[in-house]
Every structure is written in C-alpha cells, then in structure tokens.
C-alpha atoms as a PDB file:
ATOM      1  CA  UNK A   1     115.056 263.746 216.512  1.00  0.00           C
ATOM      2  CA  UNK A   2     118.039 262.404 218.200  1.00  0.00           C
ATOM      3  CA  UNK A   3     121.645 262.889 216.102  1.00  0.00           C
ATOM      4  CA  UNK A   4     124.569 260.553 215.837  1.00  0.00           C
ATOM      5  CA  UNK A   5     126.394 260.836 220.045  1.00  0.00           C
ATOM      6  CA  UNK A   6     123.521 262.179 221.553  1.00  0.00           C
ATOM      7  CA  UNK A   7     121.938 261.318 224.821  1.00  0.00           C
ATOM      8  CA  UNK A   8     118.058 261.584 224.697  1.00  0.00           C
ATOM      9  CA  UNK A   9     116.795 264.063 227.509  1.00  0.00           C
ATOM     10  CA  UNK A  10     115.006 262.082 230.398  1.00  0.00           C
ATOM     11  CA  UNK A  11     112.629 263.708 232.629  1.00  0.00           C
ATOM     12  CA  UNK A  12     114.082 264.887 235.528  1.00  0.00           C
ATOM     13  CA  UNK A  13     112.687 262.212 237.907  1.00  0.00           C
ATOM     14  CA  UNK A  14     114.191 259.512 235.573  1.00  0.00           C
ATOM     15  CA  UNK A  15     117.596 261.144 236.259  1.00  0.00           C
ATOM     16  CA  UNK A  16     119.784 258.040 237.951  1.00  0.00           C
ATOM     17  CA  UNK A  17     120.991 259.176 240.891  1.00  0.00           C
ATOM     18  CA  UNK A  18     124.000 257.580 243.491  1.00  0.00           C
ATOM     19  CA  UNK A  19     122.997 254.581 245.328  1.00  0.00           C
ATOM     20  CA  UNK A  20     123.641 255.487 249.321  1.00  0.00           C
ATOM     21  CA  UNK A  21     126.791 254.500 250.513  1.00  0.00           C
ATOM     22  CA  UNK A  22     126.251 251.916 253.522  1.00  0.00           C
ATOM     23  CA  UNK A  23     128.149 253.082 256.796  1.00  0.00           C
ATOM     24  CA  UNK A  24     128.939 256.396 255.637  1.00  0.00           C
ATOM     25  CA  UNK A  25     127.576 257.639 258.558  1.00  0.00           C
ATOM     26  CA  UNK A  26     129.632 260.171 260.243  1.00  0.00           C
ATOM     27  CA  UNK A  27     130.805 259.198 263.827  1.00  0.00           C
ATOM     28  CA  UNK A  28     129.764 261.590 267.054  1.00  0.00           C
ATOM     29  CA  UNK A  29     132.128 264.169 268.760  1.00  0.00           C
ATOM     30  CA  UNK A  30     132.400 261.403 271.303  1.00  0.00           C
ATOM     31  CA  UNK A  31     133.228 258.449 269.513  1.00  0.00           C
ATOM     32  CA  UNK A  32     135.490 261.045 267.528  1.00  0.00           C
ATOM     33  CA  UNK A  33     137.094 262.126 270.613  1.00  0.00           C
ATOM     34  CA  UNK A  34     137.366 258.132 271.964  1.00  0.00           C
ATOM     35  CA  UNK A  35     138.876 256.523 268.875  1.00  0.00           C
ATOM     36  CA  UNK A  36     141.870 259.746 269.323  1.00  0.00           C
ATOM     37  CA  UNK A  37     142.618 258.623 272.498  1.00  0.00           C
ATOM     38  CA  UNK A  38     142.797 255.227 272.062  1.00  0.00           C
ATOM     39  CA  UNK A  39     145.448 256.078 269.161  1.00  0.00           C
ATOM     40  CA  UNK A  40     147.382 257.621 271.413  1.00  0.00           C
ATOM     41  CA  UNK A  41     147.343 255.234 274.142  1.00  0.00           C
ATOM     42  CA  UNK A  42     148.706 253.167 271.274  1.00  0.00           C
ATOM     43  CA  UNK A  43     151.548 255.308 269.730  1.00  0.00           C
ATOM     44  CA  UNK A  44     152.518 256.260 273.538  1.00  0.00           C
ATOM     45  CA  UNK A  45     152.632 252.362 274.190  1.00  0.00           C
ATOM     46  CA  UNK A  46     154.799 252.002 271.247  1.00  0.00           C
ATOM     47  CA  UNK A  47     156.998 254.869 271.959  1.00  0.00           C
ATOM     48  CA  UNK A  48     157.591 253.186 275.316  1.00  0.00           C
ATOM     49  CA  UNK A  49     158.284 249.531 274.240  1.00  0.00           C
ATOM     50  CA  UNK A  50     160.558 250.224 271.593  1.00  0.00           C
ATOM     51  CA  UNK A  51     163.008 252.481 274.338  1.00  0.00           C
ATOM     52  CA  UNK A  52     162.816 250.387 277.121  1.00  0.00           C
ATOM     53  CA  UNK A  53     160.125 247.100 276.132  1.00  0.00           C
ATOM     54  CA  UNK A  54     161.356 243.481 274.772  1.00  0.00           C
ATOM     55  CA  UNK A  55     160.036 240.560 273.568  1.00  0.00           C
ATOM     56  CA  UNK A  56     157.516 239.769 276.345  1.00  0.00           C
ATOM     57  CA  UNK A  57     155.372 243.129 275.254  1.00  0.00           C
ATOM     58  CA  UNK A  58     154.743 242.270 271.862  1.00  0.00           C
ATOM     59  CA  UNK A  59     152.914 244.289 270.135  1.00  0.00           C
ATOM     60  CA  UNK A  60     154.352 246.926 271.856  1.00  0.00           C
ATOM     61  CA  UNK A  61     157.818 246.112 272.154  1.00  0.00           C
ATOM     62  CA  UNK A  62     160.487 245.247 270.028  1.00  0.00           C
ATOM     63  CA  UNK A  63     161.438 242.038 268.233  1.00  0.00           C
ATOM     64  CA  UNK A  64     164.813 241.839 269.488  1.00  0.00           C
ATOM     65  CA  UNK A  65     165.301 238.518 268.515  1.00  0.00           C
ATOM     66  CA  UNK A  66     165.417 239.944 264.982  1.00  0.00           C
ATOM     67  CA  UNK A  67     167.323 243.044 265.404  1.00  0.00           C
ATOM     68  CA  UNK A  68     170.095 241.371 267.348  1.00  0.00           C
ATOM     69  CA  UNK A  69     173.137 238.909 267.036  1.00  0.00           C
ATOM     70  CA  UNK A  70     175.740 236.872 267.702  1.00  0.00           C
ATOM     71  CA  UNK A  71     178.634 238.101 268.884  1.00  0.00           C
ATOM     72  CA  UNK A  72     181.832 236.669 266.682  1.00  0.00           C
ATOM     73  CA  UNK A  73     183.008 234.978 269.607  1.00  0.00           C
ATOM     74  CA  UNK A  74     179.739 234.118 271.209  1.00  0.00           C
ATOM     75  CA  UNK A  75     177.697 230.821 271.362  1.00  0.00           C
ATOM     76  CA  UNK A  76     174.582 230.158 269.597  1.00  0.00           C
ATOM     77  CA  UNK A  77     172.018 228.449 272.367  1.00  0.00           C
ATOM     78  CA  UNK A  78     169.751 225.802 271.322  1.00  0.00           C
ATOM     79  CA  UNK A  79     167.170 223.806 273.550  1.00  0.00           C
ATOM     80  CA  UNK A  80     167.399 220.215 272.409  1.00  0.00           C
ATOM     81  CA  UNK A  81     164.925 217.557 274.094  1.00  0.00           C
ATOM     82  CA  UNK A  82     166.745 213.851 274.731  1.00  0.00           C
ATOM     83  CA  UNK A  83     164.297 211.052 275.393  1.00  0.00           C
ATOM     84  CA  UNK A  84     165.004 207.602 277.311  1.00  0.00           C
ATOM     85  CA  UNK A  85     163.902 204.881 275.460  1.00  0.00           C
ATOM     86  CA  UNK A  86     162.524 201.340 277.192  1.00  0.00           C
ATOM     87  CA  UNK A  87     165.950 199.696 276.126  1.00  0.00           C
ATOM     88  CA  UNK A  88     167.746 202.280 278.593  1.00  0.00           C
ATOM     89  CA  UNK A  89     169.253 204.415 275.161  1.00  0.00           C
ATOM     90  CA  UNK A  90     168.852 208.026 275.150  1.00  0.00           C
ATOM     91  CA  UNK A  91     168.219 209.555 271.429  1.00  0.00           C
ATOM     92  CA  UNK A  92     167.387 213.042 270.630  1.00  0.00           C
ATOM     93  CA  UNK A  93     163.651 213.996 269.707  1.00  0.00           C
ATOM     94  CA  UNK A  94     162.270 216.592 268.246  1.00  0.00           C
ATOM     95  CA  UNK A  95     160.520 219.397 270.418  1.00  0.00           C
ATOM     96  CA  UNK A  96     157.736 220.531 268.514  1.00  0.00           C
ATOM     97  CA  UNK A  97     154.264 220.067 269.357  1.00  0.00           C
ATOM     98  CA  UNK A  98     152.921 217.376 267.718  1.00  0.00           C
ATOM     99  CA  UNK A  99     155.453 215.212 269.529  1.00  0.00           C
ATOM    100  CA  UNK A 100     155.328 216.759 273.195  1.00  0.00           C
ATOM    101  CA  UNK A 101     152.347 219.133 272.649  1.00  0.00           C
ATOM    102  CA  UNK A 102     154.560 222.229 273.610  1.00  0.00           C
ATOM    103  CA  UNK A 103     156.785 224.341 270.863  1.00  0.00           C
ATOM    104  CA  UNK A 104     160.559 224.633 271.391  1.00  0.00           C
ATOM    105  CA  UNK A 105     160.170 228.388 271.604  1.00  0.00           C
ATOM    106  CA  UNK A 106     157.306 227.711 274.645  1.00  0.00           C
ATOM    107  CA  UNK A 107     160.368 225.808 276.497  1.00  0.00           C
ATOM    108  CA  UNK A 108     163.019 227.816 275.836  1.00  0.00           C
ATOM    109  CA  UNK A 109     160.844 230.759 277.509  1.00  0.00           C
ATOM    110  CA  UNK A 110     160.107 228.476 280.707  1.00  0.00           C
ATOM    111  CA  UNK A 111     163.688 227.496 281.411  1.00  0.00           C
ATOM    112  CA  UNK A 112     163.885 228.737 284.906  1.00  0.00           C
ATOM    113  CA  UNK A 113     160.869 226.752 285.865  1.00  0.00           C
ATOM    114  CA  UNK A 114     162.240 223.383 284.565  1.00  0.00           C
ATOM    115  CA  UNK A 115     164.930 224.012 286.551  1.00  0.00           C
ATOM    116  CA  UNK A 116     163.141 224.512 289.440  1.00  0.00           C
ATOM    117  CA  UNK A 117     160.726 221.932 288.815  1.00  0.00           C
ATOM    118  CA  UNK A 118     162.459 219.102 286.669  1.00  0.00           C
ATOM    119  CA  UNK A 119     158.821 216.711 287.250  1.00  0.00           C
ATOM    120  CA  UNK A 120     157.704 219.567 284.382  1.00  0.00           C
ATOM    121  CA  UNK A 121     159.947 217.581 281.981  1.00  0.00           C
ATOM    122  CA  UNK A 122     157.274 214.670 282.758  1.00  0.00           C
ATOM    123  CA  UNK A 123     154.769 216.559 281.148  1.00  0.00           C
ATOM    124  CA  UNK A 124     156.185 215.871 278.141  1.00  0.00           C
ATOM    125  CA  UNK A 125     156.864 212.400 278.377  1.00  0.00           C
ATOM    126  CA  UNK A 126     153.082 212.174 279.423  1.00  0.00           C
ATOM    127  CA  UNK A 127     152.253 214.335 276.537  1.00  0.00           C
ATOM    128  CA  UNK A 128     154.159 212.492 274.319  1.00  0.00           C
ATOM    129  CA  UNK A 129     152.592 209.206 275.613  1.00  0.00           C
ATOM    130  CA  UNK A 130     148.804 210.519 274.408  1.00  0.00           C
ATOM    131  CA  UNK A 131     149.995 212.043 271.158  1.00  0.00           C
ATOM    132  CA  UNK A 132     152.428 209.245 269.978  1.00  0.00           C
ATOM    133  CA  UNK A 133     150.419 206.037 271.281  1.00  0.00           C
ATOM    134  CA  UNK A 134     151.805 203.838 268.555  1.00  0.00           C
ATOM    135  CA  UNK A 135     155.558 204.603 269.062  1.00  0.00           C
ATOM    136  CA  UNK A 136     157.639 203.169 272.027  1.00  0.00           C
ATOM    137  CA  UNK A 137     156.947 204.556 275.328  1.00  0.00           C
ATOM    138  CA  UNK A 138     159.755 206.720 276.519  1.00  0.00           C
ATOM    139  CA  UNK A 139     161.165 205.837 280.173  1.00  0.00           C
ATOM    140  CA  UNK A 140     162.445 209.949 280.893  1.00  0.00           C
ATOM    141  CA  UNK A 141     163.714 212.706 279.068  1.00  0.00           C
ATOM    142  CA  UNK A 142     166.364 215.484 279.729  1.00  0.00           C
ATOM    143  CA  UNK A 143     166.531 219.011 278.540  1.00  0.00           C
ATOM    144  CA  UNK A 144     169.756 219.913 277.224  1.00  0.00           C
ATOM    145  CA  UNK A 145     170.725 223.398 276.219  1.00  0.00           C
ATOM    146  CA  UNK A 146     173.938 223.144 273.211  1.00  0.00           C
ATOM    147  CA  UNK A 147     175.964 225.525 272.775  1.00  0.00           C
ATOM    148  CA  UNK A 148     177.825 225.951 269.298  1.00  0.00           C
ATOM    149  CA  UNK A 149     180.804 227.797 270.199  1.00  0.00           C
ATOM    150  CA  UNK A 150     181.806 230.590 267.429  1.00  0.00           C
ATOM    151  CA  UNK A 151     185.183 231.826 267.355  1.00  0.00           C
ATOM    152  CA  UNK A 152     185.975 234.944 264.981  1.00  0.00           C
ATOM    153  CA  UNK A 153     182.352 233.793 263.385  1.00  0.00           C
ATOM    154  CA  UNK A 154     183.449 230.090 262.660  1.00  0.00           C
ATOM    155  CA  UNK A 155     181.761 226.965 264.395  1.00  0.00           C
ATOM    156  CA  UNK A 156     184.446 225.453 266.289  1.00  0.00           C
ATOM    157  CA  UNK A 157     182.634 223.345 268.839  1.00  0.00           C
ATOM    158  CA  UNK A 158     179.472 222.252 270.947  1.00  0.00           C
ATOM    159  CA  UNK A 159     179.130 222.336 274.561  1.00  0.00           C
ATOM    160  CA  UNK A 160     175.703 220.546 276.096  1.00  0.00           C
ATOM    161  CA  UNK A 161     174.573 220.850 279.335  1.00  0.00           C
ATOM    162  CA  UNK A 162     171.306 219.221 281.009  1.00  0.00           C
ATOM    163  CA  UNK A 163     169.124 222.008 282.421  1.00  0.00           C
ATOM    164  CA  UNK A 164     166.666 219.447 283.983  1.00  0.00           C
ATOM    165  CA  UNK A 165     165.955 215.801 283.579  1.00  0.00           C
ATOM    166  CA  UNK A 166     162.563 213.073 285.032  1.00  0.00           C
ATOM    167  CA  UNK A 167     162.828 209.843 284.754  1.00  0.00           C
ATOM    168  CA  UNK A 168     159.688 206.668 285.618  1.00  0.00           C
END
C-alpha cells in the first residue's frame, strides 16, 4: 500500500535514466594540444597590437580612434565631398554609400591615393551616376578636407582645403 508522499518502487529497468548529452565527446590530446596553441597565437597577437599595433590590425590592435583626442588647440579633420552640378554650382553632398557607393571612413583611409590619382574622384561621380539615376547628373566633384580649428577647446574657425578634384 502506498502512503500519503510516497514514490511507488519501480523495477530497476524502469528506473529513468539521463538522456546522452550530444557533443560531449571529449576532444584528443591533439586537438587538445592544437586549440592551446592557437590561443596563444591569439593572446601573443594581442599582446603585440595593443604595444606597438593601430587601427589597420584590428582585431589585434587597438582602437585608437576611441582612446584618443583632440588636442585643446588642435583641429578636428573632416572629409567633406563637393559635387559640380550641370548649372556650373558646386554644393556639398553627402559621402555615404548609397550616394557614391563608398563610406566616408573608406575615403578618409585612401587619401594619399586620391591625391595621387585625382581620376579616383571620378569613380564617384560614375558611382553616383548608377545609384542616383533620377537626380541631376553631376559635372565633377572635389574632395575637401575641413578643418574646425579649436582654440583652448572652443570652435573658433574652419579651414578647407581640396585634396583632389575630376571634372567631365
């Protein structure tokens, strides 16, 4: 007779046992002894790129442009992108890459090459020409780095200066 909180007794092949545990399968000296060294490859890579690394080794370097700043009398730098309109006007225009299929970050980083090369700059007139088809064709466009001029940490002043230009 079974009392009040009891359990009846089961047989002990009815007992329930765990269900196996998929890919609980322990891993070989080998792949023990692989997986360690590619840690350390790792942790030696980071060691190394946060000492002497910068942006460019991401993930093994440093995010500077987060751990650094502007000095109080510095300038801030900002790549702006200027497009000639058919009239002959020039207008500013937003580099991003649904307008000129390149980021502003992606520019920024080629700088030396637009210099050397200013027909690059036509890339994204020709860029902007297949994304934008409905808006005005643009005649050129100029890449202008500003400079907002900070004295003891106050704005007092921009500065621009074309870095390269292409015209049709």
């Amino acid at each position: 007779m079974i009392t009040r909180g009891e359990r009846p007794a089961m047989p002990p092949s009815a007992e329930p046992t765990d269900p196996p545990v998929a890919g609980r399968a322990s891993l070989s000296a080998r792949a023990r002894g692989l997986r360690l060294v590619a840690a350390g490859i790792c942790v030696a890579l980071l060691c190394v790129g946060t000492f002497w690394g910068d942006d460019d080794a991401f993930p093994f370097g440093p995010f500077r442009m987060y751990s650094t700043s502007t000095p109080p009398n510095g300038n801030i730098h900002v790549m702006t992108l200027q497009a000639r309109m058919p009239d002959g006007s020039w207008r500013e225009a937003p580099l991003d890459a649904p307008i000129v299929g390149v980021n502003r970050a992606e520019v920024e980083g080629q700088i030396p090459r637009f210099q050397a090369d200013p027909a690059l700059v036509g890339k994204l007139v020709e860029a902007h020409d297949r994304l934008r088809p409905a808006e005005p064709r643009w005649t050129g466009a100029r890449l202008v780095m500003r400079y907002l001029k900070l004295r003891d940490r106050r704005f007092v002043g921009t500065e621009e200066k074309v870095v390269a230009q292409w015209l049709r």
